[in-house]
Protein backbone atom coordinates (compact mmCIF):
# COMPACT_ATOMS: atom_id res chain seq x y z
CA UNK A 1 -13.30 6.49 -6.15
CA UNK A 2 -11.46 3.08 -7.08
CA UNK A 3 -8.27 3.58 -5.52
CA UNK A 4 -5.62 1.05 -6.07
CA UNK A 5 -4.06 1.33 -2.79
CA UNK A 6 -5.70 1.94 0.78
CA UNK A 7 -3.18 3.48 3.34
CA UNK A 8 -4.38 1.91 6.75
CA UNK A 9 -3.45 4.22 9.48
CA UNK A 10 -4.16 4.77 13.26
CA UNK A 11 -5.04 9.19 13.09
CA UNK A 12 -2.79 10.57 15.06
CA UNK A 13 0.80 8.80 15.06
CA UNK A 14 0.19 7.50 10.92
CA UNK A 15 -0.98 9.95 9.30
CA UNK A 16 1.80 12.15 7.91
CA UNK A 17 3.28 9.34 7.00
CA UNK A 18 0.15 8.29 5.16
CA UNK A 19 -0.47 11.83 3.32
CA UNK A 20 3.59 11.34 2.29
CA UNK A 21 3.15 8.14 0.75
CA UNK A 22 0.38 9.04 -0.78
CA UNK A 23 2.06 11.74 -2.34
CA UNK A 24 4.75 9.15 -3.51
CA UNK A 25 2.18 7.07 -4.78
CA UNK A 26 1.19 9.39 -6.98
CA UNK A 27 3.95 10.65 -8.52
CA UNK A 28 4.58 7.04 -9.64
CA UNK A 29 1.47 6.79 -11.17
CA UNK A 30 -0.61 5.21 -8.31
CA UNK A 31 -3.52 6.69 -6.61
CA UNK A 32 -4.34 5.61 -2.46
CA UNK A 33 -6.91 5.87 -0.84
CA UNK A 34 -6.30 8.19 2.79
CA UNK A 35 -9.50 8.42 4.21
CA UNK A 36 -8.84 12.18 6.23
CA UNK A 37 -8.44 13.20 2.63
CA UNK A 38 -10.81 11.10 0.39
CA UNK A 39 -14.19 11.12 2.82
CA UNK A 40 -16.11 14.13 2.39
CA UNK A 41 -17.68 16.04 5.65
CA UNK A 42 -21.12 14.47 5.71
CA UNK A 43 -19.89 11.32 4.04
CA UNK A 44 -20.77 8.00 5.93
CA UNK A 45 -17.06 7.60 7.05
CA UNK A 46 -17.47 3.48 7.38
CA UNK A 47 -19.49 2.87 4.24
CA UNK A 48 -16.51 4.46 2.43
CA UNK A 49 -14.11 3.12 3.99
CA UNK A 50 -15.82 -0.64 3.85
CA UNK A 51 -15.83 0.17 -0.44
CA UNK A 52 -12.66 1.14 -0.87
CA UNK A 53 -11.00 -1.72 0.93
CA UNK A 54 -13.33 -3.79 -1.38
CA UNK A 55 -12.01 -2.31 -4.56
CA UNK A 56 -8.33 -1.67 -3.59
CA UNK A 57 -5.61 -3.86 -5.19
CA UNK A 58 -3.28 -3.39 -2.47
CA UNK A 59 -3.80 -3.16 1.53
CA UNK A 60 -1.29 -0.99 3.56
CA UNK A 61 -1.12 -0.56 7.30
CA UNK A 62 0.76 1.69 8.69
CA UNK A 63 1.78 0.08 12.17
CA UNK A 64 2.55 2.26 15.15
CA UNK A 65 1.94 1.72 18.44
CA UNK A 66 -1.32 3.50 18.96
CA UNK A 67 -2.18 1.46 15.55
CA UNK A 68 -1.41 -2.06 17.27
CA UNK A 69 -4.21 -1.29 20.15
CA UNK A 70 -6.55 0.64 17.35
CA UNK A 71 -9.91 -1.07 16.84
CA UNK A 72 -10.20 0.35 13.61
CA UNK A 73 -7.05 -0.53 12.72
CA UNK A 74 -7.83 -3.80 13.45
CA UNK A 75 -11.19 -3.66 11.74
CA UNK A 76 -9.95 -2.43 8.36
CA UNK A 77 -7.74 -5.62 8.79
CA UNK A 78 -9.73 -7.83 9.24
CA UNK A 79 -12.08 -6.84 6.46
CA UNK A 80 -9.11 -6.68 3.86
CA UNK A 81 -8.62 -10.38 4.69
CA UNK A 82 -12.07 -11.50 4.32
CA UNK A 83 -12.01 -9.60 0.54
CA UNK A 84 -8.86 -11.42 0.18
CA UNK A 85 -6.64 -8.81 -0.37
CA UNK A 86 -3.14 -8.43 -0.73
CA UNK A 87 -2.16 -6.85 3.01
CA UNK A 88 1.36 -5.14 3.01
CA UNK A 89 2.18 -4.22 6.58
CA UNK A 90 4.72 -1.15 7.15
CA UNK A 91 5.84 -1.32 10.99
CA UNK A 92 7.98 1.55 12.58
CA UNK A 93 10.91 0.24 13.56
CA UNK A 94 10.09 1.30 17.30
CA UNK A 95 7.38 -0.78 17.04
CA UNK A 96 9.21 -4.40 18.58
CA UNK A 97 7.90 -7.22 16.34
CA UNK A 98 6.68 -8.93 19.63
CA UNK A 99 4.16 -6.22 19.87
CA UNK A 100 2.30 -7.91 16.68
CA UNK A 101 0.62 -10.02 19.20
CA UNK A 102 -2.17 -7.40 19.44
CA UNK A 103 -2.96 -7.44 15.33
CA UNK A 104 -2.51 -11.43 14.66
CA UNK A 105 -2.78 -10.87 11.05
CA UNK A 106 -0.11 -8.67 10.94
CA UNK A 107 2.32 -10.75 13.11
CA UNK A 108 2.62 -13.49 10.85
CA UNK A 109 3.33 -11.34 7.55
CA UNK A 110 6.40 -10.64 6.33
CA UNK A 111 7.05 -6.60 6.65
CA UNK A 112 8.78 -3.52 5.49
CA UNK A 113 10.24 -1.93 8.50
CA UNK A 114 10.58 1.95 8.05
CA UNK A 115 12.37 4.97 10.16
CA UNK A 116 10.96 7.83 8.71
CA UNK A 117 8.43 8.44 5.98
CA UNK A 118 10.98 8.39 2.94
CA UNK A 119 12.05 5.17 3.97
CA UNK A 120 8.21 3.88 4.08
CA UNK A 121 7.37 6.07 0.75
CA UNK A 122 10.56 3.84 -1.16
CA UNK A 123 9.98 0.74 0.20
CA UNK A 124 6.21 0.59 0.15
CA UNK A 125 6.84 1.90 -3.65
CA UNK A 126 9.89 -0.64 -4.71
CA UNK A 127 7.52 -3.66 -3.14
CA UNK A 128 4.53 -2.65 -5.62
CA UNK A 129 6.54 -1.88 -7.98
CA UNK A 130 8.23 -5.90 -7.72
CA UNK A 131 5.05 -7.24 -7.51
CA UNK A 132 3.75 -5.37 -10.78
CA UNK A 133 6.61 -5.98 -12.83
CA UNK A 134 5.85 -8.27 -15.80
CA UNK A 135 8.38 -10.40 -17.57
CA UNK A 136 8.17 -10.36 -21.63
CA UNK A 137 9.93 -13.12 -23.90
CA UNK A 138 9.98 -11.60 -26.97
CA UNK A 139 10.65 -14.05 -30.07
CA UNK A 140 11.13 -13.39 -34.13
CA UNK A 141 12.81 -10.20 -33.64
CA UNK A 142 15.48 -9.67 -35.73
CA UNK A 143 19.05 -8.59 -33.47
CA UNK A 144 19.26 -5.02 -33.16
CA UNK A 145 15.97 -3.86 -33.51
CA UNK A 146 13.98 -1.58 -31.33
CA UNK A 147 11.85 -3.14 -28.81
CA UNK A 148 8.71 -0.85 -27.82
CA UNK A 149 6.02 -1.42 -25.49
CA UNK A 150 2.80 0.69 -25.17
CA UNK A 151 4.18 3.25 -27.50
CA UNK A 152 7.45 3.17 -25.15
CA UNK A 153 11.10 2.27 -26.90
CA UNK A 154 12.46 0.42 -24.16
CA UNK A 155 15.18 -1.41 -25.69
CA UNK A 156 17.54 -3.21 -28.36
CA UNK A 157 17.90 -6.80 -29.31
């Protein structure tokens, strides 16, 4: 079940948007963690929920405005902080930034602002993708030779 990213949403207003990034997520490789589509019927819904925040990488909310008054919402949160986990907020841009007031986490993070769900899907992708991409010096190799990585040519001295 270790899913790298959990998609924070409030049910009704997020989660298209949430079943579309997901999608996006995983044709890049990534799997998320929705729970409509991850908990089982019969599952404990909160126990699930509670372990896959705890093993997630990254932390995405999906903030609407049923979202900012969702105590839920605001649960998941507030657990992701105390796991210390890296919390990416994705705010409508209906959603006025003085509104944040109700999720105080959220207010004072920097955040990808979004229209529509393509929008969210390529910024919430370009962001993880920045924060995963790893710099290599690469010494002693003689100019113009093939530089592979993981099986991968990705280049020429």
């Amino acid at each position: 079940m270790n899913k790298k990213v959990f998609i924070c949403y409030e049910t009704t207003t997020g989660l298209g948007y949430a079943k579309h990034l997901r999608e996006a997520l995983r044709k890049m490789d990534r799997s998320a963690f929705v729970a409509d589509e991850d908990i089982k019927k019969g599952e404990i819904w909160r126990e699930i929920i509670d372990k896959s925040i705890k093993e997630c990488k990254y932390f995405l909310v999906i903030v609407t405005f049923p979202a900012l008054k969702s105590e839920e919402v605001e649960r998941e949160i507030n657990l992701a902080q105390s796991f210390n986990k890296t919390i990416i907020p994705c705010k409508e841009k209906q959603v006025y930034r003085s509104w944040l007031s109700y999720l105080p986490v959220i207010s004072e993070l920097n955040q990808i602002e979004f229209e529509d769900k393509n929008e969210l899907a390529n910024k919430v992708i370009s962001e993880i993708l920045k924060r995963e991409t790893v710099k290599i010096t690469i010494e002693s190799v003689p100019p113009g030779a093939d530089v592979y990585i993981n099986g991968r040519k990705v280049g020429r001295t």
